[in-house]
C-alpha atoms as a PDB file:
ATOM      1  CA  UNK A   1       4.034 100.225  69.417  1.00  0.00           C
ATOM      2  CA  UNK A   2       4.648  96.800  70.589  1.00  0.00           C
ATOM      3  CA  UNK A   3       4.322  95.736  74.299  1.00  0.00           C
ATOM      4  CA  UNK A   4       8.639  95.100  75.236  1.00  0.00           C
ATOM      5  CA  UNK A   5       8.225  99.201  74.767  1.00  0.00           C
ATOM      6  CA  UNK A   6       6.288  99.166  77.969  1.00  0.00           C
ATOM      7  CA  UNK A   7       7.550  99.523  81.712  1.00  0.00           C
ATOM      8  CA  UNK A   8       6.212  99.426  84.978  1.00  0.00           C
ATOM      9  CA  UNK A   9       8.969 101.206  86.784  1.00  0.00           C
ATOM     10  CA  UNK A  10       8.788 100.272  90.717  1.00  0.00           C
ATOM     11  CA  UNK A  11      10.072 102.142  93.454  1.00  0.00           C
ATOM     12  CA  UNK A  12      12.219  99.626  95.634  1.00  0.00           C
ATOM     13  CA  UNK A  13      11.707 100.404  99.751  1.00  0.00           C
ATOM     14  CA  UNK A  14       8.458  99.691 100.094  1.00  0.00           C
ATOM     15  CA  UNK A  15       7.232  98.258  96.908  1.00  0.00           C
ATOM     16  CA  UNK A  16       9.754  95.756  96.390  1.00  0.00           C
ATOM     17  CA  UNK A  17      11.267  95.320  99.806  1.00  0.00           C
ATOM     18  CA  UNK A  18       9.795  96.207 103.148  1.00  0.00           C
ATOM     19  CA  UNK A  19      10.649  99.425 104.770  1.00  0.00           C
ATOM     20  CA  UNK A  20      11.717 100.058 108.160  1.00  0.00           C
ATOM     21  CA  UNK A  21       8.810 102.561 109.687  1.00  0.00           C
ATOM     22  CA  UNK A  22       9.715 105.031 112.251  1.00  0.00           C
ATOM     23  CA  UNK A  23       7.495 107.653 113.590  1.00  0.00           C
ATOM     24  CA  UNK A  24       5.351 106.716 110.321  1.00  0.00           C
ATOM     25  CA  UNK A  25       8.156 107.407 107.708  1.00  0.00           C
ATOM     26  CA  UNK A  26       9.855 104.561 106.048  1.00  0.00           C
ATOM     27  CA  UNK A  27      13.605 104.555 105.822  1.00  0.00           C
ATOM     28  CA  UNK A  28      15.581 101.829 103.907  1.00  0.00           C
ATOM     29  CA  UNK A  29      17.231  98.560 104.874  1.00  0.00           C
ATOM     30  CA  UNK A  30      20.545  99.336 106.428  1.00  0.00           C
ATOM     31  CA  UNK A  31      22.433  95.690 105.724  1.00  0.00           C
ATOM     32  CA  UNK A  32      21.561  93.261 103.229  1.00  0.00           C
ATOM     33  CA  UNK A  33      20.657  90.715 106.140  1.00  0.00           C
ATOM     34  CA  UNK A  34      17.706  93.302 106.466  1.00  0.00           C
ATOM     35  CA  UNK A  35      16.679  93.280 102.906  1.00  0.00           C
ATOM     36  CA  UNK A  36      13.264  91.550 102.747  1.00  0.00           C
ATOM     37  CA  UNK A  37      11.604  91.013  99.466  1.00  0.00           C
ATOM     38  CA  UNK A  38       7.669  91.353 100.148  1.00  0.00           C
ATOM     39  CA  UNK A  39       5.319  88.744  99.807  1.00  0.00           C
ATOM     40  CA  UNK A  40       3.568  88.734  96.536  1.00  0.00           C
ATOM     41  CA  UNK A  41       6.107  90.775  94.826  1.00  0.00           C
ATOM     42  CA  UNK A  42       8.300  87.711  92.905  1.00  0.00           C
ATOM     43  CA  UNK A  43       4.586  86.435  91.218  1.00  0.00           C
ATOM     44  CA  UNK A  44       3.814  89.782  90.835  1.00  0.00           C
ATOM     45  CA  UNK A  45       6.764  90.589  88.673  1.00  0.00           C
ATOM     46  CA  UNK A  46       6.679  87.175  86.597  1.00  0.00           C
ATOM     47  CA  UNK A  47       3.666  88.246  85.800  1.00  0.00           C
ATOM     48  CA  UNK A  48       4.415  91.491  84.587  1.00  0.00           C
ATOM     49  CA  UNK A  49       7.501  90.008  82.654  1.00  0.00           C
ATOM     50  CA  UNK A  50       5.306  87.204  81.061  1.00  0.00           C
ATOM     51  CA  UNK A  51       3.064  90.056  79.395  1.00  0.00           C
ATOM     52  CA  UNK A  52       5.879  91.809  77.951  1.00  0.00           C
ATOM     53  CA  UNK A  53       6.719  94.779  80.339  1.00  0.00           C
ATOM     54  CA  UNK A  54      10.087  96.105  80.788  1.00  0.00           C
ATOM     55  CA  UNK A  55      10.577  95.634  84.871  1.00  0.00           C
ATOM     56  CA  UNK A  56      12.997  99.011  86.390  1.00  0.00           C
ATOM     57  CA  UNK A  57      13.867  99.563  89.596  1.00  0.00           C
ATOM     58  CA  UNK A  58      14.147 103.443  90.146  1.00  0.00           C
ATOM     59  CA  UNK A  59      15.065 104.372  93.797  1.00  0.00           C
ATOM     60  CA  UNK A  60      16.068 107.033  95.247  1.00  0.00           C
ATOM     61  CA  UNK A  61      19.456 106.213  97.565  1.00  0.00           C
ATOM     62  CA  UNK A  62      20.194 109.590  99.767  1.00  0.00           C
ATOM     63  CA  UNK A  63      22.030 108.113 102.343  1.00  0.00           C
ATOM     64  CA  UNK A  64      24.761 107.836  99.816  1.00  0.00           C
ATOM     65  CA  UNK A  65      25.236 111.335  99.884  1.00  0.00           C
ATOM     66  CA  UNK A  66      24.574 112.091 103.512  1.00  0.00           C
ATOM     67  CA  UNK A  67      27.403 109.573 104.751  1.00  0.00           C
ATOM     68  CA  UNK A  68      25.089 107.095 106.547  1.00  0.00           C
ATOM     69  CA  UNK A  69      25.233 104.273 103.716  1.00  0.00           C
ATOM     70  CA  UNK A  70      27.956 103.308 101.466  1.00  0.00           C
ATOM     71  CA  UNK A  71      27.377 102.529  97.878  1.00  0.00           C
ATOM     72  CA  UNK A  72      28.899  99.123  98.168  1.00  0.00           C
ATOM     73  CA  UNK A  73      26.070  97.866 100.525  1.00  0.00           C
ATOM     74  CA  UNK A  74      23.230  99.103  98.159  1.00  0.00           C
ATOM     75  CA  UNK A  75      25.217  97.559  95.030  1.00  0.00           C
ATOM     76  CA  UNK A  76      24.986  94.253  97.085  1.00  0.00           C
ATOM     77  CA  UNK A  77      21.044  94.283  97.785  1.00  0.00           C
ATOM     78  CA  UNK A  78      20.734  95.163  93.967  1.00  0.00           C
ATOM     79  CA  UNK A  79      23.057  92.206  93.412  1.00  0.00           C
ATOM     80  CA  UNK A  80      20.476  90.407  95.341  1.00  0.00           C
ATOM     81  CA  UNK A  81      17.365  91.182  94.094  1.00  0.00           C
ATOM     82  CA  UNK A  82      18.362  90.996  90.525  1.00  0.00           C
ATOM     83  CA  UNK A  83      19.562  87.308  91.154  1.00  0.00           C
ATOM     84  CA  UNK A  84      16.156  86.766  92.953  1.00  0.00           C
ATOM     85  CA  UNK A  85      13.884  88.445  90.636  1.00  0.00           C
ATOM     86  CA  UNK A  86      13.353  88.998  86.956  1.00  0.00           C
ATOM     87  CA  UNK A  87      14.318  92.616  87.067  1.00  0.00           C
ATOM     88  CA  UNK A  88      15.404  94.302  83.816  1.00  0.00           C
ATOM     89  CA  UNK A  89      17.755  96.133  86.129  1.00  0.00           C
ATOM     90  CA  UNK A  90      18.124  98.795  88.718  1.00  0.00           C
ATOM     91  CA  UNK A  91      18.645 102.572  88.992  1.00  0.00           C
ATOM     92  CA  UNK A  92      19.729 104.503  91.802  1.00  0.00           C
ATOM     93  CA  UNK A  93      19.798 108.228  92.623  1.00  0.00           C
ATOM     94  CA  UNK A  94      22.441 109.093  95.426  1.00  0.00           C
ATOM     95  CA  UNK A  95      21.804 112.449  95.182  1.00  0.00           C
ATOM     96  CA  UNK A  96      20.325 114.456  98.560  1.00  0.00           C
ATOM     97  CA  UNK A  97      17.748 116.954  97.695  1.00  0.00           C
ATOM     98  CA  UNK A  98      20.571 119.995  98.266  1.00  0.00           C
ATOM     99  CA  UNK A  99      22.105 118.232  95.199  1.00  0.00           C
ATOM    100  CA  UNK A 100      19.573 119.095  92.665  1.00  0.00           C
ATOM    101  CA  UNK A 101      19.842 116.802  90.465  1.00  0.00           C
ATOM    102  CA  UNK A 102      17.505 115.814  87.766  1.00  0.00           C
ATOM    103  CA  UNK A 103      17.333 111.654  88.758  1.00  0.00           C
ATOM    104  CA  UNK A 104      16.178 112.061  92.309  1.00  0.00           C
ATOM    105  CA  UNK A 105      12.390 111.742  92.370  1.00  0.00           C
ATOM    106  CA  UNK A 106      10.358 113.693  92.419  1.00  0.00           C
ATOM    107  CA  UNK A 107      12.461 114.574  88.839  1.00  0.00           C
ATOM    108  CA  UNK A 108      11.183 112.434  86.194  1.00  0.00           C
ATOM    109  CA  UNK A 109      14.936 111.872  84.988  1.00  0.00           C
ATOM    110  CA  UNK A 110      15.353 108.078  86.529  1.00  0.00           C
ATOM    111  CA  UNK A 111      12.618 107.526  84.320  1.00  0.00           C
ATOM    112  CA  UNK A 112      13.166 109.229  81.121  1.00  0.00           C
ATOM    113  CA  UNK A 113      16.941 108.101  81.310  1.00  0.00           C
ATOM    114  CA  UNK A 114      15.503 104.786  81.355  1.00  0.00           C
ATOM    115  CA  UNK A 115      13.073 105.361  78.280  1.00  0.00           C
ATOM    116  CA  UNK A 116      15.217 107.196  76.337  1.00  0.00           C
ATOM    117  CA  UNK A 117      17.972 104.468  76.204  1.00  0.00           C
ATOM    118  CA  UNK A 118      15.242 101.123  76.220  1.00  0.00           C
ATOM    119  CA  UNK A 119      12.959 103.053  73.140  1.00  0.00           C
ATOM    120  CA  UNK A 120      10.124 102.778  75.889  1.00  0.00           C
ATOM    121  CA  UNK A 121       6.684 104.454  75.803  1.00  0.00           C
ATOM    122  CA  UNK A 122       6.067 106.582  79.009  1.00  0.00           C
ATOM    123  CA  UNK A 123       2.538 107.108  77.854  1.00  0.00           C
ATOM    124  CA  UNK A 124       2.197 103.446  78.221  1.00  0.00           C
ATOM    125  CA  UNK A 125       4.584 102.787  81.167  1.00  0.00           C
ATOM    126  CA  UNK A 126       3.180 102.656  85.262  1.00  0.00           C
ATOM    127  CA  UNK A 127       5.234 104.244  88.386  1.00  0.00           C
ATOM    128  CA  UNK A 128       4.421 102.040  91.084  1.00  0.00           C
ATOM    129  CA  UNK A 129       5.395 103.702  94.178  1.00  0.00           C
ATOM    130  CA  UNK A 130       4.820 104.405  98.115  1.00  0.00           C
ATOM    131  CA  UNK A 131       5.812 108.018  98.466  1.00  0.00           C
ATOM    132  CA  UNK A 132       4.521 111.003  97.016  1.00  0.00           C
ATOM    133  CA  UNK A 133       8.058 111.272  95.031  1.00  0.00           C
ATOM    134  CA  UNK A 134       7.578 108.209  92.839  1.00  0.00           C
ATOM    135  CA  UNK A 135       3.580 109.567  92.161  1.00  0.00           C
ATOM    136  CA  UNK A 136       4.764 112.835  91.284  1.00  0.00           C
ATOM    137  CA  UNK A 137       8.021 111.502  89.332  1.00  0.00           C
ATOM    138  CA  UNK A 138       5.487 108.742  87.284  1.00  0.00           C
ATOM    139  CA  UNK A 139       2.939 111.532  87.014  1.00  0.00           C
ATOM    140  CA  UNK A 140       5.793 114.488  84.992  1.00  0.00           C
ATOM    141  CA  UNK A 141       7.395 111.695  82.914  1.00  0.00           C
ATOM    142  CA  UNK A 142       4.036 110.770  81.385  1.00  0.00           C
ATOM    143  CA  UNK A 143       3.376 107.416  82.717  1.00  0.00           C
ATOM    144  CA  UNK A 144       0.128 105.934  84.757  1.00  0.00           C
ATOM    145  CA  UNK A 145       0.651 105.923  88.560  1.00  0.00           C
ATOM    146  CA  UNK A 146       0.203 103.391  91.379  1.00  0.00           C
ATOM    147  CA  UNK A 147       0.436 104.212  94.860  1.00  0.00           C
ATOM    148  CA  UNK A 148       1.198 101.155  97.520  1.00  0.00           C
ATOM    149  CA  UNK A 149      -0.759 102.699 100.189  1.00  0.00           C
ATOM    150  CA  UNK A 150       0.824 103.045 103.478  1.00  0.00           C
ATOM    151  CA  UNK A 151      -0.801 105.453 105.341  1.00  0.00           C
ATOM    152  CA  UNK A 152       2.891 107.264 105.774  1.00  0.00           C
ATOM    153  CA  UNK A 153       3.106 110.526 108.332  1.00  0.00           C
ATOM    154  CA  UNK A 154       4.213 112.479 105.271  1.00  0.00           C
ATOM    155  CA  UNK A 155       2.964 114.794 102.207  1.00  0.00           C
ATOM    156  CA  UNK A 156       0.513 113.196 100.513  1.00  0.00           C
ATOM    157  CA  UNK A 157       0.754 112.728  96.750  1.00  0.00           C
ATOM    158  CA  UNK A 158      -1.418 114.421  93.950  1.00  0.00           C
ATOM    159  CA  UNK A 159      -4.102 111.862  92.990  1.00  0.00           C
ATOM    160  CA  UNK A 160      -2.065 108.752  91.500  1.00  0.00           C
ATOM    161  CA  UNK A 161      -3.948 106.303  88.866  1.00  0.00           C
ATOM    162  CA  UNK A 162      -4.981 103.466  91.438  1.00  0.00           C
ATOM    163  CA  UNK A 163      -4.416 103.060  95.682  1.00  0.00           C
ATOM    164  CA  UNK A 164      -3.125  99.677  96.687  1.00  0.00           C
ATOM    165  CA  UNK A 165      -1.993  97.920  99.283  1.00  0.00           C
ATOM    166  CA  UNK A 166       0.719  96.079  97.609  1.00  0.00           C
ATOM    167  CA  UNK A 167       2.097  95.507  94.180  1.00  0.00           C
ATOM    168  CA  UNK A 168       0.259  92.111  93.464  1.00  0.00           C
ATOM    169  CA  UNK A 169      -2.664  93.938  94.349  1.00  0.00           C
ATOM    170  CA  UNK A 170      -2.248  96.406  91.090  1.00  0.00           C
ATOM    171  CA  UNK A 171      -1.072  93.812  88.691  1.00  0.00           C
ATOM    172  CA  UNK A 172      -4.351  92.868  87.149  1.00  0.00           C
ATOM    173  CA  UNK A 173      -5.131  96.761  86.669  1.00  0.00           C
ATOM    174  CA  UNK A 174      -2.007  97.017  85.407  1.00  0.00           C
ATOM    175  CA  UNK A 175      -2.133  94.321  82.736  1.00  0.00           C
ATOM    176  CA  UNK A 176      -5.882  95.602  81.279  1.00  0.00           C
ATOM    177  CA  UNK A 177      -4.418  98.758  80.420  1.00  0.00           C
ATOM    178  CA  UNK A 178      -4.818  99.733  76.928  1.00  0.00           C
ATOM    179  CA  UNK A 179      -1.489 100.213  74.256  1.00  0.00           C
ATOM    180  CA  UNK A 180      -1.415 103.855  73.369  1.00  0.00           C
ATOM    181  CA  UNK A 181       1.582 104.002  71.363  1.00  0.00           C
ATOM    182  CA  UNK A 182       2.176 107.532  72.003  1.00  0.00           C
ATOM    183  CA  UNK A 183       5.509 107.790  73.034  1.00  0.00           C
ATOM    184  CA  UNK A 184       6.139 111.116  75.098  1.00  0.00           C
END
């Protein structure tokens, strides 16, 4: 299977943009004047991109559903970052948990949406994420995990692939893994 049927699927608050940390849980810029892409991440990504991986954005967007965020505010950050970075494009879940839905992580179905309509490889895909939702989503579609290593007052998540500290920091693992070609 050729390499444009790889992804690394990346978890936005906190992988792509900085989180907001209260009472050591993260929580998602509230205005896109807050939205702050982290350093390494745009090098990080053209990287990725220049060895033939599919770049996806899968986020989970709750506040949607709980009436604290309107959908027009996170359509204009995702305006913004895919202007500002070579993103293959975004998906959002803004489902709360009571919804119980198949896209919001921990589910697997941002990502298997996502394969099913690109022709993508799972098996040969990475979840990079900072939460124990994206590990365990990455970990039931099939795909190799990366956690970005916060040290979050929260659950931690089953045993992911590789612990970093940022996303530039897992690029070079993530470009040495081997093509499978087992799509799942």
């Amino acid at each position: 299977m050729p390499q444009n049927h790889r992804a690394v699927f990346l978890d936005r608050d906190g992988v792509i943009n900085r989180a907001t940390v209260r009472d050591g849980r993260p929580y998602p810029p509230e205005h896109i004047a807050e939205l702050e892409i982290l350093p390494g991440v745009p090098g990080a990504l053209a990287r990725l991109r220049a060895a033939g991986f599919r770049l996806i954005v899968v986020t989970n967007q709750p506040d949607v559903a709980r009436g604290t965020q309107r959908r027009e505010v996170i359509d204009a950050m995702h305006a913004h970052l895919m202007a500002v970075l070579p993103l293959d494009e975004i998906r959002v879940c803004p489902h709360d948990d009571a919804d119980q839905c198949g896209c919001r992580k921990p589910r697997p179905g941002l990502l298997e949406d996502a394969a099913s309509e690109a022709g993508l490889c799972l098996a040969d895909s990475v979840m990079v994420g900072d939460r124990w939702r994206d590990i365990e989503a990455g970990r039931l579609a099939g795909c190799r995990t990366v956690l970005v290593d916060y040290g979050y007052a929260e659950q931690a998540p089953a045993p992911p692939d590789l612990v970093v500290r940022s996303l530039a920091e897992a690029v070079d693992w993530i470009l040495q893994l081997p093509v499978t070609g087992h799509p799942r």
